[in-house]
N, C-alpha and C. Protein backbone atom coordinates (compact mmCIF):
# COMPACT_ATOMS: atom_id res chain seq x y z
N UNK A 1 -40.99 -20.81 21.82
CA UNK A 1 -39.65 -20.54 22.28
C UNK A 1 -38.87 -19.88 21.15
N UNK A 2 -38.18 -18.83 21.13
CA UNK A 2 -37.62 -17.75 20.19
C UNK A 2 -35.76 -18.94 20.74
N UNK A 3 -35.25 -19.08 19.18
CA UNK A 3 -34.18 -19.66 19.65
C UNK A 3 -33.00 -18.66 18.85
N UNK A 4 -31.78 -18.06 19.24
CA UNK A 4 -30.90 -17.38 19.39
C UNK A 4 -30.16 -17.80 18.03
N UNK A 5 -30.13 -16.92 16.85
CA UNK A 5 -29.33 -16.89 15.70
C UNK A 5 -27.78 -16.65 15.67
N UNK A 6 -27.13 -17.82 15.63
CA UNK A 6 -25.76 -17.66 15.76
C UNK A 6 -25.30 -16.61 14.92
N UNK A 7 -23.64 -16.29 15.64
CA UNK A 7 -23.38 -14.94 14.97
C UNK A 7 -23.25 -15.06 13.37
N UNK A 8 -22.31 -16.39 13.13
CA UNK A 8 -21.92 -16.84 11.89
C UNK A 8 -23.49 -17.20 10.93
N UNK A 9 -24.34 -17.21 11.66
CA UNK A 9 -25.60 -17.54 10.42
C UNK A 9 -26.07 -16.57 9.65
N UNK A 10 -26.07 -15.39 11.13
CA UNK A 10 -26.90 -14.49 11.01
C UNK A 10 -26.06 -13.02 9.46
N UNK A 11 -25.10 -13.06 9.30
CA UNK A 11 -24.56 -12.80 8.72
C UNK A 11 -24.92 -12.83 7.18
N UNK A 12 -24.66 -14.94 6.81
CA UNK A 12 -24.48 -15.15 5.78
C UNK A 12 -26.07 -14.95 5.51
N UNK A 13 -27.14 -15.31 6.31
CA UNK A 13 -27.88 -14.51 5.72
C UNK A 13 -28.54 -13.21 5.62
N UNK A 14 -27.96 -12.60 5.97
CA UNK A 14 -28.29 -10.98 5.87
C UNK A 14 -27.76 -10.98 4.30
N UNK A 15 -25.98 -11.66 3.77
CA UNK A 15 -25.54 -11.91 2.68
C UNK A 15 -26.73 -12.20 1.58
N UNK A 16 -27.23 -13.25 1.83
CA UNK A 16 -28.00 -14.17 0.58
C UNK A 16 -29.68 -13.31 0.42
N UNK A 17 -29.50 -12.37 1.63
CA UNK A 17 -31.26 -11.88 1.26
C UNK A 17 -30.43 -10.44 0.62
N UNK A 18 -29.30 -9.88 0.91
CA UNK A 18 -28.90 -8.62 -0.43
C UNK A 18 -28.22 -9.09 -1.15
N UNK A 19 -28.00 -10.28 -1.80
CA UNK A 19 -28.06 -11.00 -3.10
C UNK A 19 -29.23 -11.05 -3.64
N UNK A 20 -30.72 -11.39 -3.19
CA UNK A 20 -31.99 -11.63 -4.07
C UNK A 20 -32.06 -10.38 -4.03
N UNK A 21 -32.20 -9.53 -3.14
CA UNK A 21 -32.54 -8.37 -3.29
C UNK A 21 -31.88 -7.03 -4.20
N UNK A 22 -30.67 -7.25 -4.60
CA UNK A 22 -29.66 -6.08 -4.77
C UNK A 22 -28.80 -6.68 -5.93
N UNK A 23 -29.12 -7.96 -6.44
CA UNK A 23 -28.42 -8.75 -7.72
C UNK A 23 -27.59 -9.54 -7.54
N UNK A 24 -27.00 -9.55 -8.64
CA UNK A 24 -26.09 -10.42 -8.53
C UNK A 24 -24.37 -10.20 -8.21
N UNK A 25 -23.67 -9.72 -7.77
CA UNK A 25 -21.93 -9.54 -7.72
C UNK A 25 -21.68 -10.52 -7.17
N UNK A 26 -20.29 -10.57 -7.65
CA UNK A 26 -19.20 -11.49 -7.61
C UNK A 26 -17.69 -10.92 -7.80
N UNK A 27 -16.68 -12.05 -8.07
CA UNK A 27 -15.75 -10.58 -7.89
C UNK A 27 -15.17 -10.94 -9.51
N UNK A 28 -14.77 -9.92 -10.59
CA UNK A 28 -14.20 -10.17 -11.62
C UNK A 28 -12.62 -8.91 -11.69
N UNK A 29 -12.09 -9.18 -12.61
CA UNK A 29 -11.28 -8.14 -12.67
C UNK A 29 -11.53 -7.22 -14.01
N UNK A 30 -10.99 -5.83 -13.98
CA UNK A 30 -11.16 -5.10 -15.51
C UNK A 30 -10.41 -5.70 -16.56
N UNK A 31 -10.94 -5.54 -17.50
CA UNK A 31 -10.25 -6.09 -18.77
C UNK A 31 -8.63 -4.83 -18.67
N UNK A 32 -8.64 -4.00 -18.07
CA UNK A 32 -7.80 -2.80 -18.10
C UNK A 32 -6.78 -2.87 -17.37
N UNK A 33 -6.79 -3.99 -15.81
CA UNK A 33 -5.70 -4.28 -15.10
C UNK A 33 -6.40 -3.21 -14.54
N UNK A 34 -7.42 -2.75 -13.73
CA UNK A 34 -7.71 -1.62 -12.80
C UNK A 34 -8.26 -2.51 -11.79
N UNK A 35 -8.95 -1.86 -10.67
CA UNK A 35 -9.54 -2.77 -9.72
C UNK A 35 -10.61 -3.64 -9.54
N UNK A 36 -10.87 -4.70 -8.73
CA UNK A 36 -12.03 -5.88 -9.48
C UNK A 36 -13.07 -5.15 -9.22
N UNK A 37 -14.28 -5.89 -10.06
CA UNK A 37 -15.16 -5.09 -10.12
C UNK A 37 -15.90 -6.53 -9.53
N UNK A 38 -17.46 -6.23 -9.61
CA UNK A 38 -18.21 -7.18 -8.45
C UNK A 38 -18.71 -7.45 -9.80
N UNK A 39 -18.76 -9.32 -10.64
CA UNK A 39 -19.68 -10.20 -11.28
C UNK A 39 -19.33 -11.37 -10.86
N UNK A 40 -19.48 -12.38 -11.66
CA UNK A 40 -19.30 -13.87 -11.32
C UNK A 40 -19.21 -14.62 -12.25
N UNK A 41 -18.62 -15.73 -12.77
CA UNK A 41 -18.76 -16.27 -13.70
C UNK A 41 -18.80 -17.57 -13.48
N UNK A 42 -18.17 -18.98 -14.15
CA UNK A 42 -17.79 -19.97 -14.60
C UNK A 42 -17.57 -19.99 -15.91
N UNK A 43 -17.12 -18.52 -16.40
CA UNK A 43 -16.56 -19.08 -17.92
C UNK A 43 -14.62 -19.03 -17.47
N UNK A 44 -14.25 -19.59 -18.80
CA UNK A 44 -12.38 -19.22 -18.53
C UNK A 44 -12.08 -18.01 -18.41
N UNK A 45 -11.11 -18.40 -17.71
CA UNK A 45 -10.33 -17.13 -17.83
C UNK A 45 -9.88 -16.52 -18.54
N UNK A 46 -9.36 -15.11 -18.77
CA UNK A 46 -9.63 -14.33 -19.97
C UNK A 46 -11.04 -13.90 -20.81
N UNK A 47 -12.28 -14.27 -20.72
CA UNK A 47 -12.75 -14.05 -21.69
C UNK A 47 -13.81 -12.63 -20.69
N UNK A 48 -13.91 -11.69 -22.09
CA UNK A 48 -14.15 -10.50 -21.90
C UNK A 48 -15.67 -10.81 -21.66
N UNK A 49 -16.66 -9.79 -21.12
CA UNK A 49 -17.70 -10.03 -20.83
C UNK A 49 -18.06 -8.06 -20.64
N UNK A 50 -19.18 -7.78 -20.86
CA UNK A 50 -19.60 -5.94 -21.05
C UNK A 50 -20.84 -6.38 -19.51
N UNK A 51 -20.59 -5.39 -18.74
CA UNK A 51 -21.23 -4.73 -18.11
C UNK A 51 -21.38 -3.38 -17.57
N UNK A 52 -22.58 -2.73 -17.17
CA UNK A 52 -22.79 -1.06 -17.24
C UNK A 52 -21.37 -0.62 -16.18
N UNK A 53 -20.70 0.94 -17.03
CA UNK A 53 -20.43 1.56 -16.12
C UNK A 53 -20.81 2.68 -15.40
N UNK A 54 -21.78 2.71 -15.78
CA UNK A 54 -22.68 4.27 -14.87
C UNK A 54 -24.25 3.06 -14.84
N UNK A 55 -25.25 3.80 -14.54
CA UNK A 55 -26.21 3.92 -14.00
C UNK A 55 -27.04 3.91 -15.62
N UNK A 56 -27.62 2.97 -15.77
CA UNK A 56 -28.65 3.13 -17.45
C UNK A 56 -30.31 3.16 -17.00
N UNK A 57 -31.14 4.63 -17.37
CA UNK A 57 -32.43 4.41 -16.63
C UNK A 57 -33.27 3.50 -17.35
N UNK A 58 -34.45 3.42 -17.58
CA UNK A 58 -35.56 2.63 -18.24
C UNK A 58 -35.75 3.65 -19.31
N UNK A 59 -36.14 3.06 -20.46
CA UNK A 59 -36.22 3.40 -21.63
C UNK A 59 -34.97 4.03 -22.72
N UNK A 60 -34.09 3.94 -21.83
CA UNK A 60 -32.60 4.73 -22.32
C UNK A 60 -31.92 3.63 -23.45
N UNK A 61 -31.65 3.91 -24.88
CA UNK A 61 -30.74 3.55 -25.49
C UNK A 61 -29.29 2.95 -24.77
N UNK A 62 -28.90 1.57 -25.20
CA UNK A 62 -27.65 1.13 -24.24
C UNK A 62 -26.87 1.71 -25.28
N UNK A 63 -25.50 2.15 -25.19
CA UNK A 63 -24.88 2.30 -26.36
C UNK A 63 -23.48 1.35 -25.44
N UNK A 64 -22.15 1.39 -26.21
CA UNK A 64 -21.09 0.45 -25.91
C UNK A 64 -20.93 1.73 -25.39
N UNK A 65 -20.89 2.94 -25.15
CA UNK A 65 -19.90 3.62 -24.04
C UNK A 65 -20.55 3.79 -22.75
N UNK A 66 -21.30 3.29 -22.54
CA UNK A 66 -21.98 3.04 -21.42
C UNK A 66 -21.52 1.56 -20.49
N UNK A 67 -20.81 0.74 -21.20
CA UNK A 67 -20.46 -0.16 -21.06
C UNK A 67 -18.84 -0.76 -20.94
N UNK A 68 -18.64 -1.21 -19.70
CA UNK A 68 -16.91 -1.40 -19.50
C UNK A 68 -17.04 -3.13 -19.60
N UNK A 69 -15.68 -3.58 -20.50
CA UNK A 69 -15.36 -5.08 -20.11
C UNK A 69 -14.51 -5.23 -18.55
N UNK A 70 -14.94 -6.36 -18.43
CA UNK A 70 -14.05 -7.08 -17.24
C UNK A 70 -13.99 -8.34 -17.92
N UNK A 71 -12.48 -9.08 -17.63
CA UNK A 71 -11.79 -10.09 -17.63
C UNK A 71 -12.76 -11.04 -16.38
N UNK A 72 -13.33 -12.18 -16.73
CA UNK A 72 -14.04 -13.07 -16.03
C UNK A 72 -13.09 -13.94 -14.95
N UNK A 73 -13.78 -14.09 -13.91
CA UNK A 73 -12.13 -15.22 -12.95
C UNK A 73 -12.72 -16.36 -12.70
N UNK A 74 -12.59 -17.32 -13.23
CA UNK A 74 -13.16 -18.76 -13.39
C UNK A 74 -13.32 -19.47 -11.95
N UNK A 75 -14.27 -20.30 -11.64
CA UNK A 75 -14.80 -20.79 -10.29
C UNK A 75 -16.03 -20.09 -10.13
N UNK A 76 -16.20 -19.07 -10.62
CA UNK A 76 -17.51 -18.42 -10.00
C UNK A 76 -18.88 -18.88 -11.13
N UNK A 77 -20.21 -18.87 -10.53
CA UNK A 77 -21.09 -19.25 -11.50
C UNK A 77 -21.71 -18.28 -12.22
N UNK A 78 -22.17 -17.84 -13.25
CA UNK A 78 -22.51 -16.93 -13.90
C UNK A 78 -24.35 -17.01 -14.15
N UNK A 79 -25.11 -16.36 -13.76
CA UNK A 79 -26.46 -16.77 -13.94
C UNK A 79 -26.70 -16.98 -15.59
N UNK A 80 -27.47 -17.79 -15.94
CA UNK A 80 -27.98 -18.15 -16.81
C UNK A 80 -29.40 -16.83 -17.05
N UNK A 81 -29.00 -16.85 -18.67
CA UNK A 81 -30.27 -15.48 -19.01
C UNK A 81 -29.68 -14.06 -18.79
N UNK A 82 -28.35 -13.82 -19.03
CA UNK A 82 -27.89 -11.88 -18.89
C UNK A 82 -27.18 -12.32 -19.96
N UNK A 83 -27.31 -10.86 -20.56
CA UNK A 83 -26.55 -10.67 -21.50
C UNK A 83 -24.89 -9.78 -21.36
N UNK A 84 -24.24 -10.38 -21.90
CA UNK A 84 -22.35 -9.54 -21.97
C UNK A 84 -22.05 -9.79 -22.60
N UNK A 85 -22.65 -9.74 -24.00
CA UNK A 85 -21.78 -9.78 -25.08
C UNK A 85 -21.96 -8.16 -26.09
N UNK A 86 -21.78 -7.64 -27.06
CA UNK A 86 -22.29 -6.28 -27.57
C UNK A 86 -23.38 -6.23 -28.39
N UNK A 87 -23.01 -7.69 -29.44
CA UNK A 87 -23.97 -7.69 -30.10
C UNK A 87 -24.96 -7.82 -29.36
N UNK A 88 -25.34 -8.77 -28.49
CA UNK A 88 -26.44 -8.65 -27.29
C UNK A 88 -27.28 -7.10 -27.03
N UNK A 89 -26.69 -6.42 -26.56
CA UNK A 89 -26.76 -4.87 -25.99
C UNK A 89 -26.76 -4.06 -26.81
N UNK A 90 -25.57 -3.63 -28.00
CA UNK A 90 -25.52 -2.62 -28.66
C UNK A 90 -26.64 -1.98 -29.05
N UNK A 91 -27.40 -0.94 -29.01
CA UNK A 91 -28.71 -0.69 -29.56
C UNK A 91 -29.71 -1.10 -28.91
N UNK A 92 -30.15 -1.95 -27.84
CA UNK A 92 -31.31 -1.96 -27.13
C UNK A 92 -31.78 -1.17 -26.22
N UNK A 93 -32.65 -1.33 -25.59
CA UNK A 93 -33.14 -0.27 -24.48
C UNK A 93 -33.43 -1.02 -23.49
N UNK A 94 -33.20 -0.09 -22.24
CA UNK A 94 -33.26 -0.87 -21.08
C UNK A 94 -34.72 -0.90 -20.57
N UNK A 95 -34.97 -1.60 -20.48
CA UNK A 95 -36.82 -1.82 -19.27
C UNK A 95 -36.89 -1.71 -18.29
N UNK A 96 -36.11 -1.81 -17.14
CA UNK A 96 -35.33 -1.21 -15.97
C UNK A 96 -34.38 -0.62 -15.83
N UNK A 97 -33.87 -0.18 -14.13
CA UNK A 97 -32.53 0.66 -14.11
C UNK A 97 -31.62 -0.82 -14.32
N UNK A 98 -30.34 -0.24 -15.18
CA UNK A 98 -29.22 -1.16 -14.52
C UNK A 98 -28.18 -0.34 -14.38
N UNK A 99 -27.62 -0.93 -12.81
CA UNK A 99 -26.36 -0.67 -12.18
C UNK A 99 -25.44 -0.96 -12.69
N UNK A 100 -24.45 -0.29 -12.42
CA UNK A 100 -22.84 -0.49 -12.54
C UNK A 100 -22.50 -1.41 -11.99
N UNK A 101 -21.32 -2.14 -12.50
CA UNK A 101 -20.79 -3.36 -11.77
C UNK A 101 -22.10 -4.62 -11.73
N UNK A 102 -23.29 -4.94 -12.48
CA UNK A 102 -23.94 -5.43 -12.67
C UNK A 102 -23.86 -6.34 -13.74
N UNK A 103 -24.37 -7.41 -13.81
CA UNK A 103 -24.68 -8.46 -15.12
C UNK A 103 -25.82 -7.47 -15.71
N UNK A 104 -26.48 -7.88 -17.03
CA UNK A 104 -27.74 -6.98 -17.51
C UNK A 104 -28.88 -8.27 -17.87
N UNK A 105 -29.55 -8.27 -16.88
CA UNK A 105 -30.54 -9.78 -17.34
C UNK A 105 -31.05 -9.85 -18.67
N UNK A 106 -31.19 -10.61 -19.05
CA UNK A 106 -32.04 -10.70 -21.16
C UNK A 106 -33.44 -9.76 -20.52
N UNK A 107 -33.95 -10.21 -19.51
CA UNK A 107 -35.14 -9.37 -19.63
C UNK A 107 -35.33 -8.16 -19.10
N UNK A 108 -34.39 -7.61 -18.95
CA UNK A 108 -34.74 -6.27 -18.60
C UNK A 108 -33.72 -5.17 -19.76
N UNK A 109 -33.81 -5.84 -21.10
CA UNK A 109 -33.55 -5.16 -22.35
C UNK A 109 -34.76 -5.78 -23.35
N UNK A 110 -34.96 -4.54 -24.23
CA UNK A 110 -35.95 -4.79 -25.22
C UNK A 110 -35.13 -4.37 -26.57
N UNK A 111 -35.72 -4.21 -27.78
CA UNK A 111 -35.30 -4.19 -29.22
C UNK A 111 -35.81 -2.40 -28.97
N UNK A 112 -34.93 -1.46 -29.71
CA UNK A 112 -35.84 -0.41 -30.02
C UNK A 112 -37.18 0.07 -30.51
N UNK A 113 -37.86 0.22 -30.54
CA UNK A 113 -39.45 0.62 -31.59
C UNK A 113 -39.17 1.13 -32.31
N UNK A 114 -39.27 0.30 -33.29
CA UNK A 114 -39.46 0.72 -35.06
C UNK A 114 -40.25 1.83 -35.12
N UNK A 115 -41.56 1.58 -34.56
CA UNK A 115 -42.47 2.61 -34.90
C UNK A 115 -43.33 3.07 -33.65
N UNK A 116 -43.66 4.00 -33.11
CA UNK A 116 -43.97 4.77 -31.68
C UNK A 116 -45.29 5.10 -31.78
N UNK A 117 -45.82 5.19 -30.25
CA UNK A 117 -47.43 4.90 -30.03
C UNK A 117 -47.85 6.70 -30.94
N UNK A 118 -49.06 6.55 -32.16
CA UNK A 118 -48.97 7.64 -32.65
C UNK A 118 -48.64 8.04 -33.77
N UNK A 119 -47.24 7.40 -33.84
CA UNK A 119 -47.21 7.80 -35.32
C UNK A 119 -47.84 7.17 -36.35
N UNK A 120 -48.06 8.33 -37.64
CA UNK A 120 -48.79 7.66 -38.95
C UNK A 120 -47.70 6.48 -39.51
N UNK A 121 -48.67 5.60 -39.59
CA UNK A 121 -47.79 4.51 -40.64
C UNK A 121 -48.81 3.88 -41.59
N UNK A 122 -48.32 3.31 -42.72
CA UNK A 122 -48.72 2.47 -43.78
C UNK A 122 -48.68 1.03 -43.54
N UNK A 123 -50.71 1.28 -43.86
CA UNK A 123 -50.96 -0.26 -43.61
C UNK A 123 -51.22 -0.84 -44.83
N UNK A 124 -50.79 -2.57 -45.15
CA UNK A 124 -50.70 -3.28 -46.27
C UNK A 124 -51.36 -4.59 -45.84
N UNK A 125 -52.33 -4.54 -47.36
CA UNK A 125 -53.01 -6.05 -47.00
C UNK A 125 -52.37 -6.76 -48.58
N UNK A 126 -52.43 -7.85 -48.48
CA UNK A 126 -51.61 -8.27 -49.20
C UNK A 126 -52.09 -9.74 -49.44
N UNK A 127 -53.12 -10.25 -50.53
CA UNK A 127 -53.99 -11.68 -51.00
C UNK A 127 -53.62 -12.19 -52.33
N UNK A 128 -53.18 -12.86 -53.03
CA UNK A 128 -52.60 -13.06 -54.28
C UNK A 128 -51.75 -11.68 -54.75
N UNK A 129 -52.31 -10.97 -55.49
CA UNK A 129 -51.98 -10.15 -56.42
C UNK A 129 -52.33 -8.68 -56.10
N UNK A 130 -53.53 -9.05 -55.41
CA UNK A 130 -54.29 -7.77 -54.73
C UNK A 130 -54.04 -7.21 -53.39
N UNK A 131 -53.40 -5.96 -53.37
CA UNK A 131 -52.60 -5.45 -52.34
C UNK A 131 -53.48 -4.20 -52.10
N UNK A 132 -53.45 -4.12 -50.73
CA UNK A 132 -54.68 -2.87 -50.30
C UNK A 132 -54.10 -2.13 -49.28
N UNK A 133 -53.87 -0.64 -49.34
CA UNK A 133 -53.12 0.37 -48.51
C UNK A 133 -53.88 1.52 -47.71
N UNK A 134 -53.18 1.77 -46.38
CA UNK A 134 -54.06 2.60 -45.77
C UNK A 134 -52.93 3.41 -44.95
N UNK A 135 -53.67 4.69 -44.75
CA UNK A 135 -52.89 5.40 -43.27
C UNK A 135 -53.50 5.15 -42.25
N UNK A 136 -52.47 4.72 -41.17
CA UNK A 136 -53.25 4.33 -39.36
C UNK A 136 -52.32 4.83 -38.63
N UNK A 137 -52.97 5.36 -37.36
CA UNK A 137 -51.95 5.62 -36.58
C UNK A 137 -52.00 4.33 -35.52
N UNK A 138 -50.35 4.21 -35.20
CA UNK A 138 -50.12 3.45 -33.98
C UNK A 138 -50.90 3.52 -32.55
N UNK A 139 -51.69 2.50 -32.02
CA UNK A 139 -51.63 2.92 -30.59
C UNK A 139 -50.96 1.82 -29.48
N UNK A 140 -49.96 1.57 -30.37
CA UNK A 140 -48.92 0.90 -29.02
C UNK A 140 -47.70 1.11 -29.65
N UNK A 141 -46.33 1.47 -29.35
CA UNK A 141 -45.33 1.16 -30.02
C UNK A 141 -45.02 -0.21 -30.22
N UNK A 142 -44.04 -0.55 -31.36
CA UNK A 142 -43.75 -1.80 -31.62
C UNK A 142 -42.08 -2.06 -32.23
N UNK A 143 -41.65 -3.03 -32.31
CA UNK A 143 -40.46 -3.58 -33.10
C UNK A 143 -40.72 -4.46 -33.89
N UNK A 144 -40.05 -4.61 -35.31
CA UNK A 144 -40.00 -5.48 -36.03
C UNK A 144 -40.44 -6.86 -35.54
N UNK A 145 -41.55 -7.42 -36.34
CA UNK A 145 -42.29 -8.47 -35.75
C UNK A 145 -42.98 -8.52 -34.79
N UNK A 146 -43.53 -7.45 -34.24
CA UNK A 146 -44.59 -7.14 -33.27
C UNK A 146 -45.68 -7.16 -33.29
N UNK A 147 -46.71 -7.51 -32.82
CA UNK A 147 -48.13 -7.36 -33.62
C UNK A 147 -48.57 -6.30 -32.54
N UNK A 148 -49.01 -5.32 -33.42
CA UNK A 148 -49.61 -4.17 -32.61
C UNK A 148 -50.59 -3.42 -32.91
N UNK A 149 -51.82 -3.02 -32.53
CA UNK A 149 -53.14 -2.18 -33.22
C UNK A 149 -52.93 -1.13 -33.41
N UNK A 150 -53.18 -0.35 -34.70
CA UNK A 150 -53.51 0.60 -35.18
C UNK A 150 -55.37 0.91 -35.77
N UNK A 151 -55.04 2.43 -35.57
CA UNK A 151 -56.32 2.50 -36.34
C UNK A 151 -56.50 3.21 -37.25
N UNK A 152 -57.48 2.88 -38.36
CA UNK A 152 -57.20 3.22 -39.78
C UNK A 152 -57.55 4.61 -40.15
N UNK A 153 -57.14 5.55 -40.75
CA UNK A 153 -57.11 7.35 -40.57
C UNK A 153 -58.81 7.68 -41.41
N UNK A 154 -59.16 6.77 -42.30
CA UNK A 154 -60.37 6.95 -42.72
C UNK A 154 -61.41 6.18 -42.06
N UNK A 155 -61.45 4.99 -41.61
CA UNK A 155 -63.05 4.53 -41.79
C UNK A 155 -62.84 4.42 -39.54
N UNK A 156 -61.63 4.25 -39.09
CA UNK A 156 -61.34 4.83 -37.75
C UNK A 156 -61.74 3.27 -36.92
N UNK A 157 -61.74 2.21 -38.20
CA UNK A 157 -61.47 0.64 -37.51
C UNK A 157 -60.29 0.45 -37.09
N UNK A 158 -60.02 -0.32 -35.90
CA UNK A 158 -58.76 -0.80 -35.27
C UNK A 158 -58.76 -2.39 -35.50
N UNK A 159 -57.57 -2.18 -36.23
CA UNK A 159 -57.02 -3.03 -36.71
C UNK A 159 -55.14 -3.61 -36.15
N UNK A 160 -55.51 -5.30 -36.25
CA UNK A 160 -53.75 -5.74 -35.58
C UNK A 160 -53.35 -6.35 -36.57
N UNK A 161 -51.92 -5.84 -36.50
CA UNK A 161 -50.78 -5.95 -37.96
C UNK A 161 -49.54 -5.68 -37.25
N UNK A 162 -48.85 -6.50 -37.75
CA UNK A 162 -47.55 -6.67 -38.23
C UNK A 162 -46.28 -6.18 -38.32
N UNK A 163 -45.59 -5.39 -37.46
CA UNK A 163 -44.56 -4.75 -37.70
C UNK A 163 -43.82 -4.82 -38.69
N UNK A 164 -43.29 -4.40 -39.69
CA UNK A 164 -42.58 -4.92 -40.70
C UNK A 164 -41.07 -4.07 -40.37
N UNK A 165 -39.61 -4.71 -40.91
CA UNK A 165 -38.45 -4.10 -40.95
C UNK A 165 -38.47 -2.57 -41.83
N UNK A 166 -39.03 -2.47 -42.60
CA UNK A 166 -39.26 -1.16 -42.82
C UNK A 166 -40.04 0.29 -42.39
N UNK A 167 -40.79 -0.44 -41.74
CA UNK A 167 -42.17 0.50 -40.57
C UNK A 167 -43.22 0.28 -40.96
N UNK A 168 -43.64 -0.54 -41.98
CA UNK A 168 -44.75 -0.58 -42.36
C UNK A 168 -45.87 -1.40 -41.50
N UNK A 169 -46.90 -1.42 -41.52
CA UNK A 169 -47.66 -3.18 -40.93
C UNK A 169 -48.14 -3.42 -42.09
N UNK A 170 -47.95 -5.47 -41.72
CA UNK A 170 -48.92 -5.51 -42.25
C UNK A 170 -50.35 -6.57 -41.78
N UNK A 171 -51.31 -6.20 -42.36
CA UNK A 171 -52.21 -7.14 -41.78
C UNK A 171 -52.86 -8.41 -42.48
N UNK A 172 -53.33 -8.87 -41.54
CA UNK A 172 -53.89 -10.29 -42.51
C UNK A 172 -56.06 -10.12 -42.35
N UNK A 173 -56.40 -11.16 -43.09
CA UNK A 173 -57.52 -11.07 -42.93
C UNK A 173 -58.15 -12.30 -41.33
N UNK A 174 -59.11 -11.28 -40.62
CA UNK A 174 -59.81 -12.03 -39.65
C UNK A 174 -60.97 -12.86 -39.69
């Protein structure tokens, strides 16, 4: 027996399946006094929060002008795991698209790559006193503290090391 979806159900969920589907909005206002924009919170009121104002693709540098505050309106819940703060964002890259008027989830931003699938870099082994150097090229990009294989420009072993803050790797013994 097929039983008849009231009008009022049928609605709220059409609502809650383009919520999983289409993110998260809610309603906030601009930090600017312009018109609300769609997030959500449960923080106080007043406090500033960055989300995209255009369209950011995958792999794109976030920079802050890509990014508008809105004034948060308290009662609403804010998902746990997005980032809105700058230091958060400033300088990362996106791993997906994110929308305008959107929260930016933690995981769909990464750290930039220090060092890119390809390029030559300097590899360092490093045992007491005795330090041993090589040229390898990358074959994965990486960020600081990444462990990623390269392979070595002379003997053409692949080897996993170390991202270092300067670009270097380094490796340990296996």
């Amino acid at each position: 027996m097929i039983l008849p979806i009231s009008c009022s159900a049928f609605p709220r969920t059409a609502l809650v399946l383009a919520l999983v589907a289409g993110g998260m909005p809610a309603v906030a206002q601009e930090s600017a006094g312009q018109a609300a924009t769609q997030i959500a919170t449960n923080q106080a009121a007043g406090e500033v929060v960055l989300i995209p104002n255009r369209v950011i693709y995958p792999g794109e540098l976030i920079e802050l002008a890509a990014l508008k505050p809105v004034t948060l309106i308290p009662g609403k819940h804010k998902p746990d795991a997005v980032a809105t703060r700058a230091e958060e964002l400033n300088g990362k890259v996106a791993k997906r698209t994110l929308l305008p008027g959107r929260y930016i989830p933690t995981s769909a931003i990464r750290d930039a790559w220090l060092v890119e699938q390809g390029a030559a870099v300097q590899v360092f082994f490093t045992a007491g006193t005795l330090t041993i150097s090589a040229t390898a090229v990358t074959l994965q990009p990486g960020a600081a503290g990444d462990l990623i294989k390269v392979r070595n420009s002379d003997s053409g072993k692949i080897l996993s090391g170390t991202v270092m803050a300067d670009g270097t790797i380094r490796v340990s013994a296996s």
